[in-house]
Structure formats: C-alpha cells, structure tokens
Protein backbone atom coordinates (compact mmCIF):
# COMPACT_ATOMS: atom_id res chain seq x y z
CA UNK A 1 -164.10 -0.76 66.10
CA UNK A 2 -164.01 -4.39 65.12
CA UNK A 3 -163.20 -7.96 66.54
CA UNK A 4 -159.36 -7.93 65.21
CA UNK A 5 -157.81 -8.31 69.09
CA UNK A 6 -160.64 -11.41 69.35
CA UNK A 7 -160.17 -13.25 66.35
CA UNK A 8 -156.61 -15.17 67.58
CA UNK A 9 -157.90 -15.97 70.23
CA UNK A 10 -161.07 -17.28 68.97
CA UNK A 11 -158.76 -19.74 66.98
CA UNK A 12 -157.93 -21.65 70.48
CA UNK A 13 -161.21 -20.40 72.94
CA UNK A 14 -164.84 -20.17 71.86
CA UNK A 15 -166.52 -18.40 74.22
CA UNK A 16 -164.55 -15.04 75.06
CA UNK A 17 -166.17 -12.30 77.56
CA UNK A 18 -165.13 -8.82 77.69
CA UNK A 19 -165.55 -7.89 81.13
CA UNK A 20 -165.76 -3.40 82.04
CA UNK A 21 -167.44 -1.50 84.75
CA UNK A 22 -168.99 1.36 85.58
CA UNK A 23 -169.18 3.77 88.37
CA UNK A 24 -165.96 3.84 90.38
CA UNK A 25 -165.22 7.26 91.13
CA UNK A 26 -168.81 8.54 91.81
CA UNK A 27 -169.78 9.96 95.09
CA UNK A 28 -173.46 8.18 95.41
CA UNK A 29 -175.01 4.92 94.05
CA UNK A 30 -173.60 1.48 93.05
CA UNK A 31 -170.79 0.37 90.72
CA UNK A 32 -171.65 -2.04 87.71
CA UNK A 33 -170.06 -4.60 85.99
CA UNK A 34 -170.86 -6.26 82.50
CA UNK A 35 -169.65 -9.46 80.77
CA UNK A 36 -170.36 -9.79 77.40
CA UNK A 37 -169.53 -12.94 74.71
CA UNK A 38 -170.09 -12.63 70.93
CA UNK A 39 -170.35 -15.23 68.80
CA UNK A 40 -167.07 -17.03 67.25
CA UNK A 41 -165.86 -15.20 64.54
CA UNK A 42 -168.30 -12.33 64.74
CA UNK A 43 -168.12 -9.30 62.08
CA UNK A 44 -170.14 -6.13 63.23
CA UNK A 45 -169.72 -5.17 59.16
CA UNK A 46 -172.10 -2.72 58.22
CA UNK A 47 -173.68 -2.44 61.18
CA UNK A 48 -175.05 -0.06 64.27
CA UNK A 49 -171.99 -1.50 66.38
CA UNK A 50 -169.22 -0.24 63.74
CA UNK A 51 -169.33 2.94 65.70
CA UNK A 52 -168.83 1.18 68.72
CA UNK A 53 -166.01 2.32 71.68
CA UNK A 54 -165.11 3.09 74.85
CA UNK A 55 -168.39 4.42 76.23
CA UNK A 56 -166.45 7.44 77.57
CA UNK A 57 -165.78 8.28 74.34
CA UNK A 58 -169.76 7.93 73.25
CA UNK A 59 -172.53 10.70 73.56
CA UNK A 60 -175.43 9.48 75.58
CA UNK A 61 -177.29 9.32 72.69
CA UNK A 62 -174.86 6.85 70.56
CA UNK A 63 -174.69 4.59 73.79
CA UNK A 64 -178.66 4.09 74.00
CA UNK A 65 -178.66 2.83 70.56
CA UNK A 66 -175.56 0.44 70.73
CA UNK A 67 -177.04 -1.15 73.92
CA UNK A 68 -179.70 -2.93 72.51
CA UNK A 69 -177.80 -3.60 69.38
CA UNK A 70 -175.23 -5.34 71.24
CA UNK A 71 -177.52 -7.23 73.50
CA UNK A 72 -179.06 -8.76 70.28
CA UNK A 73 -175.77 -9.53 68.32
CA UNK A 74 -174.08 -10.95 71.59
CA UNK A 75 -174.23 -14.81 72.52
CA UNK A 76 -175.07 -13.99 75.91
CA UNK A 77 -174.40 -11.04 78.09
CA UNK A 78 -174.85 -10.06 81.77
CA UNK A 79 -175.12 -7.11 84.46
CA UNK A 80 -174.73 -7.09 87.78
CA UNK A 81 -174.65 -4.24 90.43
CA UNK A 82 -172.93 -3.64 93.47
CA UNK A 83 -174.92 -1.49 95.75
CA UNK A 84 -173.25 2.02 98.24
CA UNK A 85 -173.67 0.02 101.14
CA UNK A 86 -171.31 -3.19 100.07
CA UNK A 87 -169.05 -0.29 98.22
CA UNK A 88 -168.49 1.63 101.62
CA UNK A 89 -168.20 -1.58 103.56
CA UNK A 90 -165.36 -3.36 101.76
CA UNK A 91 -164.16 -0.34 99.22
CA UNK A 92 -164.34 0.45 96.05
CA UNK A 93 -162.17 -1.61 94.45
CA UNK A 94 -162.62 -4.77 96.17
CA UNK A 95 -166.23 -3.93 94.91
CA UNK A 96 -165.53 -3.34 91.42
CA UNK A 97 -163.96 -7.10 91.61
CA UNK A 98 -166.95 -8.40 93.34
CA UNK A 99 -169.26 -7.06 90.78
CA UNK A 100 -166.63 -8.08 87.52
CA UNK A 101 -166.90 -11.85 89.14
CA UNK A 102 -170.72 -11.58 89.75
CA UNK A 103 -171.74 -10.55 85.88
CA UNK A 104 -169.33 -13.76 85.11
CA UNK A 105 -171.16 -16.06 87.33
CA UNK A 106 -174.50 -14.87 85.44
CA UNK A 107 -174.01 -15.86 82.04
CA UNK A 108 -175.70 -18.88 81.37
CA UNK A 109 -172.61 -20.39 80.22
CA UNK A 110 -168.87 -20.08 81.66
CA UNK A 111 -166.67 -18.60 79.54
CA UNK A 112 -163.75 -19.99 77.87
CA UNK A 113 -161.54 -16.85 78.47
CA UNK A 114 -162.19 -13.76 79.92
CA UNK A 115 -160.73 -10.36 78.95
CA UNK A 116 -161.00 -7.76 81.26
CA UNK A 117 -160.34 -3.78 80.98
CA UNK A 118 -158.21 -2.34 83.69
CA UNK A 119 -154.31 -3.70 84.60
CA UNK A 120 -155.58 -6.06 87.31
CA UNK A 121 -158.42 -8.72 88.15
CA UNK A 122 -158.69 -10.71 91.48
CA UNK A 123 -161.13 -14.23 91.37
CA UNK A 124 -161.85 -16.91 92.53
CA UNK A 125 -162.84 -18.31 89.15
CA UNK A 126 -161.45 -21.31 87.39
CA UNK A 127 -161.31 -19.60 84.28
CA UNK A 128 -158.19 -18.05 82.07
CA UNK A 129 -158.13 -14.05 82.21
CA UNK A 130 -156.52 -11.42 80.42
CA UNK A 131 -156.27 -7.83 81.48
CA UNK A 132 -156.15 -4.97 78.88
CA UNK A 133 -154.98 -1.37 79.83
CA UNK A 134 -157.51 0.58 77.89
CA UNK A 135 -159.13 -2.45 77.10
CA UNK A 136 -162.47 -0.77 76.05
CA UNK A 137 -160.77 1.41 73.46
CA UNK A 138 -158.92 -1.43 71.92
CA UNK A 139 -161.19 -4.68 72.32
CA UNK A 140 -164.20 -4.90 70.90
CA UNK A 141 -166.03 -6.89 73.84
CA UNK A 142 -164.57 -5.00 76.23
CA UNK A 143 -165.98 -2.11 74.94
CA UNK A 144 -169.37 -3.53 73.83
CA UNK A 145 -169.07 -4.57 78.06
CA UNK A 146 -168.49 -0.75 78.65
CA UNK A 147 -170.98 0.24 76.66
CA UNK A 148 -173.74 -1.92 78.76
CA UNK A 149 -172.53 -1.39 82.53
CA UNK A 150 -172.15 2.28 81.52
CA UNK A 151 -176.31 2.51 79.94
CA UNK A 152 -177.52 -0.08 82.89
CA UNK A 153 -175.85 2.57 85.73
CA UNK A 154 -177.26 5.43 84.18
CA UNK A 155 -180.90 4.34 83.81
CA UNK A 156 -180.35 3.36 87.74
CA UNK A 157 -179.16 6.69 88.31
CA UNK A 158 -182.20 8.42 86.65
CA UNK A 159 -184.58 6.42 89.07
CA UNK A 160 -182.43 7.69 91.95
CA UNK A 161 -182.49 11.06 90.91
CA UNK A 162 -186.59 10.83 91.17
CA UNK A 163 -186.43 9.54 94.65
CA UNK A 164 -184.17 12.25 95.92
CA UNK A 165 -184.97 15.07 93.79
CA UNK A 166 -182.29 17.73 95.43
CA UNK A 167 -179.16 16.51 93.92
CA UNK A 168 -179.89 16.28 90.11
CA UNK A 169 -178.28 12.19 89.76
CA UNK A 170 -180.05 12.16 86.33
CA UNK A 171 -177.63 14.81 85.18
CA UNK A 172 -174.25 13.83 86.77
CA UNK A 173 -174.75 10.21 87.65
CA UNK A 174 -173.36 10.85 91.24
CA UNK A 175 -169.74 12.45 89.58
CA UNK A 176 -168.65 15.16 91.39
CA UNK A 177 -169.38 17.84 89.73
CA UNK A 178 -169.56 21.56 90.86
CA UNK A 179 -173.63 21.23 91.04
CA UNK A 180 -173.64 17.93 92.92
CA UNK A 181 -170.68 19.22 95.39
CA UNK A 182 -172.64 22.26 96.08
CA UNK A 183 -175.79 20.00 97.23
CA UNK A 184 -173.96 18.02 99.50
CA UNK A 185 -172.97 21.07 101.06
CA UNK A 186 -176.72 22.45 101.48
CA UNK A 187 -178.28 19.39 102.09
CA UNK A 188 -175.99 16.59 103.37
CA UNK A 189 -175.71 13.21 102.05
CA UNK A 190 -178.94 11.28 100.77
CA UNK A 191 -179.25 7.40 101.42
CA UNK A 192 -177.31 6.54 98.32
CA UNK A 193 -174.15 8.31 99.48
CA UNK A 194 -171.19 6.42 99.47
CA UNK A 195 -170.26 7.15 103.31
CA UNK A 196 -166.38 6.39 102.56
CA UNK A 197 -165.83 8.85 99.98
CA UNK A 198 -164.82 12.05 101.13
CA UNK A 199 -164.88 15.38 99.38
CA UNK A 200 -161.99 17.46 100.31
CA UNK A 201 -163.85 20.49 99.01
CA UNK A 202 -165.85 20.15 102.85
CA UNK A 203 -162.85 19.75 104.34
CA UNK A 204 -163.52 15.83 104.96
CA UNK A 205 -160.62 14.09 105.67
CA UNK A 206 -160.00 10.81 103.91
C-alpha cells in the first residue's frame, strides 16, 4: 500500500490522521481507537510498511512487525481505549466515537484533517473530517491506524486472558467464537463481559 489517497491532500493540509478502531463486535473487553499522522509527503519505498493493509487482512505475525515500524516512521501517533463498562453504559457505537475523538485529543498536535475509516464520525472537534468506506484497505493512514488499535487490543486481550484463565481471550480476543460461546455457557460471564451484548445462541434476548 502507499500514500497515493494522501498526497492531494497533503498539497492543501499538513498534518493528516488516519483515524480506525478496534474491537466492536467482541463479546468481552474494551474497544480501541488509533490516530495516526505521517510526515508530509511520506514514501514507505522499500520498506517494512510496503506490505502494509487493513489489519484484517494481516496475519498476527505481519501486524507485530508493522506496529513498531509505523510508530517510528509516523509524526506522531496515539491510542486510546474505551473500557466494557463505558461500552455497556452508552453502546457500542457511541463508544467507538468516544474512543476515535479521545486518540485525536492525544496527539501532541491537532491535526489539520482527519480521515476516518467507517461511513460516519460524530465530534465535537473543530477539525475537517473525511470518512472512507473501507478506509483501511484504501488509505494508507487509515490502515497504518488499523494496524495499531488492532496490535494495542490484542496485547490487552492477552493480559485478560491471564486474569481469567477459563475463556481462552488470548486466542479469540473476546470474538464469538464456538470455544468462547461454549464458556459462557459453562461458566457465565467474567468481569470483562460486555453486559449489553447478548448471544442468541443462550437464548438472550437483545
């Protein structure tokens, strides 16, 4: 992938951000957001990041080596997290926002225009957005952004999966898989549940 969506828009804003998150549909744990800004006119030629992409479309692997590579080529970048408890409280979405607005507010400078995967964005920020369908397949700091929320919630998920050993989160990252489905049936929900997410395969009503 490589900075051809950025570079027009480099000609009238310097600072860009690509803005993704991670962690919307999982039953357990906290969504995260990332904001990344490369420098103006950045090439990733010949470099770890030419592989870069959507982080779906990475292997774990691939994504543990493009996270620090993009955290040294980028200007500036920023996480932040959005814990269950907030998630359950005001919903998933309006969460998602929260925490795309939060890893904006923590650069250590404000953007000049922020681009921002997904077909809608709601803040309270002063500052010009775009949103991308697909973003972090076709924009290269969107995607770097993926890349980063995606590594940061997994390494959070590994640490939850020591403190509640019974439901394997350092395999399936709270998804719903068959495995994870099947310990919420023996065991009930852990702390980290998200309360408001039901699984219709225990007949929970939404």
């Amino acid at each position: 992938m490589i900075t051809d969506y950025e570079w027009p828009l480099w000609r009238q804003s310097g600072r860009i951000c690509g803005i993704d998150e991670a962690g919307r549909g999982p039953l357990a744990g906290p969504v995260v957001a990332a904001a990344v800004v490369f420098p103006r006119w950045f090439k990733p030629d010949e470099t770890v990041l030419e592989m870069l992409n959507d982080s779906k479309q990475l292997s774990a692997g691939e994504r543990n080596m493009l996270a620090p590579a993009i955290k040294k080529a980028a200007a500036c970048w920023a996480v932040a997290v959005v814990e269950h408890e907030i998630i359950d409280r005001i919903n998933i979405l309006q969460a998602t926002m929260l925490a795309m607005n939060d890893t904006v507010m923590s650069l250590p400078k404000i953007p000049d225009l922020l681009l921002v995967d997904g077909n809608r964005f709601n803040t309270t920020l002063s500052i010009p957005f775009k949103t991308i369908v697909r973003g972090d397949s076709k924009v290269f700091s969107i995607a770097a952004a993926s890349v980063l929320a995606k590594t940061h919630r997994d390494e959070l998920m590994v640490v939850y999966g020591r403190q509640f050993p019974l439901y394997g989160f350092e395999r399936h990252a709270g998804y719903a898989t068959k495995a994870h489905v099947e310990a919420i049936r023996q065991y009930g929900r852990c702390p980290i549940h998200r309360l408001s997410f039901k699984l219709r395969q225990l007949g929970e009503k939404p």
